[in-house]
Protein backbone atom coordinates (compact mmCIF):
# COMPACT_ATOMS: atom_id res chain seq x y z
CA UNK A 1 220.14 65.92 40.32
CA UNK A 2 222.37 68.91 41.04
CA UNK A 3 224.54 69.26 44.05
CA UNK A 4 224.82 72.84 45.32
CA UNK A 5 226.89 74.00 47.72
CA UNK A 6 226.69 78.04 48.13
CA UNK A 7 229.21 80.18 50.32
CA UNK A 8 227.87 83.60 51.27
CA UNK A 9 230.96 85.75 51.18
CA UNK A 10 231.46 89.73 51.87
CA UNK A 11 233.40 91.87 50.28
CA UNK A 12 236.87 91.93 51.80
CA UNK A 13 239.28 91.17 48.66
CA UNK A 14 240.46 88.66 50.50
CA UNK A 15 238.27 87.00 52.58
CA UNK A 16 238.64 84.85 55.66
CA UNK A 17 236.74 81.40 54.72
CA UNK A 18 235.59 78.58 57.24
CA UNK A 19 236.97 75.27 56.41
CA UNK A 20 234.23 73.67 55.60
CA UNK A 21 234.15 76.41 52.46
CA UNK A 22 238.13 76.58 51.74
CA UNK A 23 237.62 72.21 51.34
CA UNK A 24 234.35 72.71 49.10
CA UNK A 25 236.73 74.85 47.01
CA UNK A 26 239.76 72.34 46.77
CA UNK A 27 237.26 69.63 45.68
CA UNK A 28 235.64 71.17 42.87
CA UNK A 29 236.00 71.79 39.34
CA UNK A 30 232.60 74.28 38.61
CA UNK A 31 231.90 77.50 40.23
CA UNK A 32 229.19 80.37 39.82
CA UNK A 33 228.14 84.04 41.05
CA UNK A 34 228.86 87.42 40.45
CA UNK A 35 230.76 89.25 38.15
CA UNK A 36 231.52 90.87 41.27
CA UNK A 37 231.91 87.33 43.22
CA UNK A 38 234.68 86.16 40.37
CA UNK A 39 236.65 89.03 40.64
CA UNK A 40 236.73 88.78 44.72
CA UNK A 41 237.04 84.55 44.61
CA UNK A 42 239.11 84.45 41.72
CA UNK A 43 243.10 83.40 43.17
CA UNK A 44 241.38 81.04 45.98
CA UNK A 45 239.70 79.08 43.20
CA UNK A 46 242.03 75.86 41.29
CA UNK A 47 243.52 75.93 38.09
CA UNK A 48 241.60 75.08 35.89
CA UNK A 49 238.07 75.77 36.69
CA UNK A 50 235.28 76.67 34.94
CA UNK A 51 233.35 79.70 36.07
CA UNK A 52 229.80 80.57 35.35
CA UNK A 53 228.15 84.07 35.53
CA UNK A 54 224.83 84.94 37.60
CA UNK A 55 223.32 87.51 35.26
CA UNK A 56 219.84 87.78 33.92
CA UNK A 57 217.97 86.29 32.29
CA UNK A 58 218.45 82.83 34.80
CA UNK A 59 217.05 80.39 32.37
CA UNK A 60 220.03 80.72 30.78
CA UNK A 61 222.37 79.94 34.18
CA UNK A 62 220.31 77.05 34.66
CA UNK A 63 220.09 75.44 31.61
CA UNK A 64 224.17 76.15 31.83
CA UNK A 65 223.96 74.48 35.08
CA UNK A 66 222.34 71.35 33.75
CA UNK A 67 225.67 69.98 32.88
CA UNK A 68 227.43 70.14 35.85
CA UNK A 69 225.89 67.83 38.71
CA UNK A 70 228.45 69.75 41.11
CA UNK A 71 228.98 73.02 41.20
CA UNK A 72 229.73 75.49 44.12
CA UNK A 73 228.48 79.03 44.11
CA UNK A 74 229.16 82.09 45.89
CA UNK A 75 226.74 84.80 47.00
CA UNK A 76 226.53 87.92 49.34
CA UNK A 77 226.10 87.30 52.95
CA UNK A 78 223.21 84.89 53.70
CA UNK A 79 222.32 83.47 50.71
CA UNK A 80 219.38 82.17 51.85
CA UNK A 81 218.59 86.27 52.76
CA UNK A 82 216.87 87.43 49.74
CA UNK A 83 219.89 85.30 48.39
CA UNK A 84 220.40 83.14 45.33
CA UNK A 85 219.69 79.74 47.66
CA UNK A 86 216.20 81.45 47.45
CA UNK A 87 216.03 81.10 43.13
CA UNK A 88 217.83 77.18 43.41
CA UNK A 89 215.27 75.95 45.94
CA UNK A 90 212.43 77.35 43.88
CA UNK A 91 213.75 76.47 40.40
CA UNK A 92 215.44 73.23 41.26
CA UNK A 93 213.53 71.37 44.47
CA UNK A 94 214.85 68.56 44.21
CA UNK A 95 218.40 69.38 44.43
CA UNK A 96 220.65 69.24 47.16
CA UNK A 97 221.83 72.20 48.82
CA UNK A 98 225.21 72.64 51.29
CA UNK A 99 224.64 75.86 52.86
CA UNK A 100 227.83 77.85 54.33
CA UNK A 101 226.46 81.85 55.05
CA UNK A 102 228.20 84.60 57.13
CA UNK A 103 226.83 87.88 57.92
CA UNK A 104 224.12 89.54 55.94
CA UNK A 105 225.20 93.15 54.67
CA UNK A 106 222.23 94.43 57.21
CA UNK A 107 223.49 92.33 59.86
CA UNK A 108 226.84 93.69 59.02
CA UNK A 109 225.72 97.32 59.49
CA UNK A 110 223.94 96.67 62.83
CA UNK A 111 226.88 95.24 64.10
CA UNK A 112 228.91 98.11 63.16
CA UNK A 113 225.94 100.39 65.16
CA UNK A 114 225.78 97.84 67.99
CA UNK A 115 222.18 98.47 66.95
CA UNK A 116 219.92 95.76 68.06
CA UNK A 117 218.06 94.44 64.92
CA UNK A 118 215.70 91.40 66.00
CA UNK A 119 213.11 94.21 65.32
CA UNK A 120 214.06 95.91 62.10
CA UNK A 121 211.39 95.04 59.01
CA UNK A 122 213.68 94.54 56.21
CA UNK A 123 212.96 95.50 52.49
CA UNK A 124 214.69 94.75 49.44
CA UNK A 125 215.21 97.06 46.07
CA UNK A 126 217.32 94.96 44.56
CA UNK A 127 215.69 94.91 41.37
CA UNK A 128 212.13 95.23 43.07
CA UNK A 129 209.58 98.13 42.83
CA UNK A 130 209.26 100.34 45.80
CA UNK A 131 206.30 99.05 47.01
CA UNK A 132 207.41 97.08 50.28
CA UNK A 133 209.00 100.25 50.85
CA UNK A 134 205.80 102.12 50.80
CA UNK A 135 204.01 99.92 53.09
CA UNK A 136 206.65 99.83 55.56
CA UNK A 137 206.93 103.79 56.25
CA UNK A 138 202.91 103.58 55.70
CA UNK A 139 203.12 101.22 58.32
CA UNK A 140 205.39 103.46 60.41
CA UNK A 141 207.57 100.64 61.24
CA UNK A 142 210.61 101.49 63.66
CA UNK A 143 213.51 100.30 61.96
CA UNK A 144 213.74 99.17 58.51
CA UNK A 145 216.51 97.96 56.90
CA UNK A 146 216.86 98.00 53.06
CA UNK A 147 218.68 96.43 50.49
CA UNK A 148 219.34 98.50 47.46
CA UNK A 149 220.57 98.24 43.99
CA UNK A 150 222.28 101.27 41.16
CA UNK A 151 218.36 102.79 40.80
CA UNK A 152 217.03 102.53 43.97
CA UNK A 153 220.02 104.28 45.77
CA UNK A 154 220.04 105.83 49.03
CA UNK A 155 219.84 108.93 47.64
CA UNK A 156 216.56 108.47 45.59
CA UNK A 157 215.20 106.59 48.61
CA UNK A 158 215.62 109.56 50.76
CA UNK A 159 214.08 111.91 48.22
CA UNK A 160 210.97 109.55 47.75
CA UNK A 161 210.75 109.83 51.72
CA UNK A 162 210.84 113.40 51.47
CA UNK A 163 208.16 113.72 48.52
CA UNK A 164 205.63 112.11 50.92
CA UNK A 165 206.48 113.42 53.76
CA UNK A 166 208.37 111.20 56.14
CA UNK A 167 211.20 113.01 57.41
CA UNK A 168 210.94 111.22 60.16
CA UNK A 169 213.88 108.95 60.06
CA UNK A 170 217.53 108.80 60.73
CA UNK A 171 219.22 106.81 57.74
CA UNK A 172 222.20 104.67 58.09
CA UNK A 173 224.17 103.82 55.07
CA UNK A 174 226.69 101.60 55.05
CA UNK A 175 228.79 101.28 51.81
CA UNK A 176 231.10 98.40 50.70
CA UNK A 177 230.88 96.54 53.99
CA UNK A 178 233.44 94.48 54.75
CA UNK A 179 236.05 95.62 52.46
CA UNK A 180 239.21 97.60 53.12
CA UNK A 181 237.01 100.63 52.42
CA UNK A 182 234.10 100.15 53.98
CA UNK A 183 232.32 103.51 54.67
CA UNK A 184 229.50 104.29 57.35
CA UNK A 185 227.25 107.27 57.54
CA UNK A 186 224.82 108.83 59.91
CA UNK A 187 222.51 111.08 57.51
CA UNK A 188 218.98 112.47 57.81
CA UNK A 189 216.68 112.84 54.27
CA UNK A 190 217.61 116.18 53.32
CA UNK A 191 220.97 115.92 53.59
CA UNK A 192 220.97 112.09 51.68
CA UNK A 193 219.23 112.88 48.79
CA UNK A 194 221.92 115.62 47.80
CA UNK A 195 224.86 112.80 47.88
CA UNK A 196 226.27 110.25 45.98
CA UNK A 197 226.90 106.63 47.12
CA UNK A 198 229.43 103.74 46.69
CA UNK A 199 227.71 100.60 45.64
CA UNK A 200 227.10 97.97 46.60
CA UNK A 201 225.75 99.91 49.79
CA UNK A 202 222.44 99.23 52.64
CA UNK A 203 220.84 101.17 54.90
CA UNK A 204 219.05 101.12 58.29
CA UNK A 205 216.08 103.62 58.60
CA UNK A 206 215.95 104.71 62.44
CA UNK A 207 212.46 106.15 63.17
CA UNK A 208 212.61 109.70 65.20
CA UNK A 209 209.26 110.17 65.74
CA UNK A 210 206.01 108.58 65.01
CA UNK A 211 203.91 110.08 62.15
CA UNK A 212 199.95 110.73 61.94
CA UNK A 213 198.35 108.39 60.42
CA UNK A 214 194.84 109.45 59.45
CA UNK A 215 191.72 107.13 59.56
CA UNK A 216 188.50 108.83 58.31
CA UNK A 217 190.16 112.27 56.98
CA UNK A 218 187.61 114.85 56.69
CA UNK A 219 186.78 116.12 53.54
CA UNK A 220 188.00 119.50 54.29
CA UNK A 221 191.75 118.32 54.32
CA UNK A 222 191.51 117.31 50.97
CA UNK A 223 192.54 119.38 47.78
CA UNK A 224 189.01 119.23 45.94
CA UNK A 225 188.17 119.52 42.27
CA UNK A 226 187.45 123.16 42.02
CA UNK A 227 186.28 123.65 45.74
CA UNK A 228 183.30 121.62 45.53
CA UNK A 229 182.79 119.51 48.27
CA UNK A 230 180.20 117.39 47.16
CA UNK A 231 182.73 115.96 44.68
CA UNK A 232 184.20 113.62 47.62
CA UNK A 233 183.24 110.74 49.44
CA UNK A 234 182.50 111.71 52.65
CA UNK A 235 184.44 110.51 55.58
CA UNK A 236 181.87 108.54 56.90
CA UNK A 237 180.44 106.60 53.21
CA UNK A 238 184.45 106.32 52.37
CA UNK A 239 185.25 103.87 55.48
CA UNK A 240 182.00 102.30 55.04
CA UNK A 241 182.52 101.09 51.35
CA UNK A 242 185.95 99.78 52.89
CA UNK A 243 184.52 97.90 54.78
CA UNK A 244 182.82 96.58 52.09
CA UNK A 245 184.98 95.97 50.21
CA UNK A 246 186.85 93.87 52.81
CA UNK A 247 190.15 94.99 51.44
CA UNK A 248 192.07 93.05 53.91
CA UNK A 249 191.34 89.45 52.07
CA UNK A 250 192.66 91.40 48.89
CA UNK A 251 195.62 92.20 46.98
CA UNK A 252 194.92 94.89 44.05
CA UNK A 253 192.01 97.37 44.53
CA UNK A 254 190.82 99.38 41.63
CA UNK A 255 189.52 102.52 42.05
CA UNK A 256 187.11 103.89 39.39
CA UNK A 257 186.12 107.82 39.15
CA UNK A 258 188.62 108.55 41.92
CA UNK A 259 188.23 112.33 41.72
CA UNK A 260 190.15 114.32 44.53
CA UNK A 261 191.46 110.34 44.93
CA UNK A 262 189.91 110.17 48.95
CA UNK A 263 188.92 106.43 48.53
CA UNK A 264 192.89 105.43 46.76
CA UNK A 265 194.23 107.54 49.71
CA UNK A 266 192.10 106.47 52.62
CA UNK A 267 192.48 102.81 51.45
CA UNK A 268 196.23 103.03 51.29
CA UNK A 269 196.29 104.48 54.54
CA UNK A 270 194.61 101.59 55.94
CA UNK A 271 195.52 98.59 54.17
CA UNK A 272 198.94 99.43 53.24
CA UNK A 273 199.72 96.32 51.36
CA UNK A 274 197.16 97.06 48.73
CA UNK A 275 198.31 97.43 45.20
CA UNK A 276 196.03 100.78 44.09
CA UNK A 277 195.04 101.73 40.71
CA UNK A 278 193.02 104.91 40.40
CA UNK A 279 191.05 106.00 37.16
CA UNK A 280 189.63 109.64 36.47
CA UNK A 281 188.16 110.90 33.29
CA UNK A 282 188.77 114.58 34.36
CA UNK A 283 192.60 115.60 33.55
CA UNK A 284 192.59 117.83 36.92
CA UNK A 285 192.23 114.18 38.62
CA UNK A 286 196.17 114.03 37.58
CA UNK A 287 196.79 116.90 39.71
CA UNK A 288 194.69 116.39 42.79
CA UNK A 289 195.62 113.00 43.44
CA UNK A 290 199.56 113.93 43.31
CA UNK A 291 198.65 116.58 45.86
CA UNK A 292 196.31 114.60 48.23
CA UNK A 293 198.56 111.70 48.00
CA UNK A 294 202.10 113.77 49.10
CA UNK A 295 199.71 115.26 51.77
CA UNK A 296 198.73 112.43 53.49
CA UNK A 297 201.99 110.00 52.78
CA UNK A 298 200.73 107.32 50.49
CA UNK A 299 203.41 106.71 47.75
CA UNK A 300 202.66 103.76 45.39
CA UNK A 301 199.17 104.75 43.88
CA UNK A 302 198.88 104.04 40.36
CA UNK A 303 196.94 106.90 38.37
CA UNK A 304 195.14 106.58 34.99
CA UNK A 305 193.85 109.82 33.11
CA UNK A 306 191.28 109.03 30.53
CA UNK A 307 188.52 107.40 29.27
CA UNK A 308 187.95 103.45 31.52
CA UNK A 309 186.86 102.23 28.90
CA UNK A 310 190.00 103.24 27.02
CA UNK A 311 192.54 102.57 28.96
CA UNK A 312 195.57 100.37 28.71
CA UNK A 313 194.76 97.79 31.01
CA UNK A 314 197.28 94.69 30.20
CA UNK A 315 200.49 96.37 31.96
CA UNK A 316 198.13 96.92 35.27
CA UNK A 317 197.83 94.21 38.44
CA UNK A 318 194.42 92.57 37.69
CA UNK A 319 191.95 93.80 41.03
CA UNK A 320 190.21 91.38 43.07
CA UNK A 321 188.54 94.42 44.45
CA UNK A 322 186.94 97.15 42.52
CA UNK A 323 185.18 100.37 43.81
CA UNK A 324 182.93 102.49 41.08
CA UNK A 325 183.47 106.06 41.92
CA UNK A 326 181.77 107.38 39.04
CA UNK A 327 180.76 105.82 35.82
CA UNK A 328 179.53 108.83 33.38
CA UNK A 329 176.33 106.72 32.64
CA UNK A 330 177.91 103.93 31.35
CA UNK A 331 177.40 101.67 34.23
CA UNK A 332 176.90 98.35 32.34
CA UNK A 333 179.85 98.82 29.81
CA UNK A 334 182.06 99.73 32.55
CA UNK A 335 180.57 96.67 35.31
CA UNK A 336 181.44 94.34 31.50
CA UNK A 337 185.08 95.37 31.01
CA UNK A 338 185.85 94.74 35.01
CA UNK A 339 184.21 91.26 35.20
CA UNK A 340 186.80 90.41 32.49
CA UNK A 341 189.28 90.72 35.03
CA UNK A 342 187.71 90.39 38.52
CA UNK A 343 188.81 86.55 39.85
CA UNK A 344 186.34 84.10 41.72
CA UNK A 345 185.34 85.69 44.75
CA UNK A 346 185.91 89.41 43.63
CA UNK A 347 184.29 92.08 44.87
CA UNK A 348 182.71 95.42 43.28
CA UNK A 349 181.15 98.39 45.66
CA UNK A 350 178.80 100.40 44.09
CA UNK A 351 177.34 103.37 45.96
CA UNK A 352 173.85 104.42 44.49
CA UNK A 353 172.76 107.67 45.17
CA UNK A 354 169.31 107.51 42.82
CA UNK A 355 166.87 104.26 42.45
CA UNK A 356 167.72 104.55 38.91
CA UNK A 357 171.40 103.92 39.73
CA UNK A 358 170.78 101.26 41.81
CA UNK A 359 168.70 99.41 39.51
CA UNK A 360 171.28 99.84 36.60
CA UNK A 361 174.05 98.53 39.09
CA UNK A 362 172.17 95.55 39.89
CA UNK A 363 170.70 94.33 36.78
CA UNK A 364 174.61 95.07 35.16
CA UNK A 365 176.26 93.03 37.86
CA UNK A 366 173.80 89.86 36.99
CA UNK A 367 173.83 89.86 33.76
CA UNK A 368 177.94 90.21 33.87
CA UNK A 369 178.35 87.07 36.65
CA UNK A 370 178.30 88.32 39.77
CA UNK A 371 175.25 88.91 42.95
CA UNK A 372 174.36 91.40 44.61
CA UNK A 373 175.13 90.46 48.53
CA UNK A 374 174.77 93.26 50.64
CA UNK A 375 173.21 96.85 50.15
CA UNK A 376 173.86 99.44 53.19
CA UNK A 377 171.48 102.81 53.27
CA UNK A 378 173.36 105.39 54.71
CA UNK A 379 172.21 109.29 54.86
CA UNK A 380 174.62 111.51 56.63
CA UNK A 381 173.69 115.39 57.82
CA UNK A 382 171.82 116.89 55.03
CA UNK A 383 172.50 115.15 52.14
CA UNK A 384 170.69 112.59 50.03
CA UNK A 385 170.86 108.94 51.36
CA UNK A 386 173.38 106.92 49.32
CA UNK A 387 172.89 102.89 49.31
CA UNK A 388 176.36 100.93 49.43
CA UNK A 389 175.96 97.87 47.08
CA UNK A 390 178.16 95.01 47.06
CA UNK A 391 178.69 92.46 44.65
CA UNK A 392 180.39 89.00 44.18
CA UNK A 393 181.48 87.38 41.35
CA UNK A 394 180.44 84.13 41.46
């Protein structure tokens, strides 16, 4: 069994250490982190020593670490804050872990702010896709803090706020915290997206206003395919199939036929921690989706031009919820290709605007594994009556 003991240092080139972390030191022959971490550590550590670098990929630092039943490393801050005491307690259970933090770089920069921080939703970039980020200016939180890495800068950050429209922030960026040459900045989007940064660097978003959030948009606000407004779902059959599709208990919806994209949009708006994949046949879908989506702030949507059936699906999150926008007449080929994918308990909305439609739906989900559960008949205004089918897979 391995006996860890991990210091969380900052970045000062000479940094003050408790005792408790000067006698680990003394008392030890095997040490890990950071190139970063080596260069910063490297005159308080004994001659000799072996050192051992963190870098990708980790089954390589671990099998490296098999060796060595004692071994101290050093990471950033809090390593137990999105920190590499996180990877040893999931990779290693068993082993024993001496834990000696100091200040997180976040906690670092409130301090600095005297901003009060038992509020702030914190996201990390560091090497992570932006989608946390999404859902937290979705969600409109009030502070978020973020943790970035050399792509996701604070620059790029600031121009993906921009792109969707949430402007609505003061960003704090602190750079090399902790250091001789630690740098602080009070910026708003515009101007941060123009500007280059020091890394390692974090930043504190400060919310200036709260932004609309729509529920139900009306189809009017949308960009449509060619003007036609009978191409959307309207408002009132969008939140409906929703709440079909119960998109709360789920993780990855797919949307199918998206069109103008009102169903992606609406259910991003609403259930912000959905991963959304959105299929069109017509190439204009490309189009109206980036402009509905910038218009109404949902960043993260995942858009596929083409033929379903076609389509590249092994590099996409599988969906535990599916809605069928449109299906070209190939309802049963389509319902086939989804139920390859679609776990225990996964969910497909339908909505049938002909008896035909309905009865192709239907006999397609049966003979593919899943039941029909609930049908909804809904006629709104003028226009035809549209049934809302869902189905489980069973």
């Amino acid at each position: 069994m391995n006996n860890f003991t991990i210091i969380g240092i900052d970045d000062k080139d000479h940094p003050e250490l408790p005792e408790q972390a000067r006698a680990a030191i003394a008392t030890h022959h095997v040490f890990s982190g950071g190139k970063r971490h080596h260069e910063i550590m490297r005159d308080n550590l004994p001659e000799p020593h072996l050192w051992i670098d963190i870098t990708v990929p980790l089954d390589d630092v671990f099998r490296q670490y098999e060796n060595h039943p004692d071994i101290v490393v050093f990471a950033s801050g809090d390593p137990l804050f999105f920190g590499f005491a996180n990877t040893v307690l999931k990779r290693l259970p068993d082993a024993k872990i001496t834990l000696i933090p100091t200040f997180n770089s976040l906690q670092t920069l409130a301090h600095r702010l005297l901003l009060p921080y038992h509020d702030m939703h914190v996201v990390s970039l560091t090497g992570r896709p932006w989608h946390e980020f999404d859902r937290a200016l979705i969600e409109g939180q009030e502070k978020i803090g973020v943790l970035t890495d050399r792509e996701h800068t604070p620059a790029t950050i600031a121009e993906r706020m921009l792109r969707y429209g949430y402007d609505n922030y003061i960003i704090y960026v602190g750079e090399a915290l902790g250091s001789d040459t630690e740098t602080i900045r009070v910026l708003v989007p515009d101007d941060a997206k123009a500007l280059t940064f020091r890394h390692p660097n974090c930043l504190i978003l400060y919310r200036t206003y709260e932004r609309q959030r729509h529920f139900g948009i009306p189809e009017s606000d949308f960009e449509l395919l060619d003007g036609r407004v009978n191409m959307i779902t309207k408002a009132p059959i969008r939140l409906l199939t929703l709440a079909q599709l119960d998109l709360r208990r789920y993780q990855t919806l797919w949307d199918i036929g998206f069109c103008t994209g009102s169903v992606s949009i609406e259910a991003k708006l609403q259930f912000p921690h959905l991963h959304v994949v959105a299929f069109e046949q017509r190439p204009e879908g490309e189009r109206l989706m980036e402009v509905n989506a910038t218009r109404f702030g949902t960043p993260g949507i995942i858009t596929r031009i083409g033929d379903f059936l076609q389509a590249e699906l092994d590099d996409l999150p599988a969906p535990d919820a599916v809605f069928i926008g449109g299906h070209g007449g190939r309802l049963d080929a389509i319902v086939q290709r989804i139920s390859t994918r679609l776990p225990h308990r996964g969910v497909i909305v339908f909505n049938s605007v002909t008896p035909e439609s309905c009865e192709l739906f239907a006999n397609a989900v049966t003979r593919h594994g899943l039941n029909v559960v609930d049908s909804q008949h809904v006629a709104i205004n003028g226009f035809n009556p549209i049934l809302i089918m869902k189905a489980l897979k069973i």
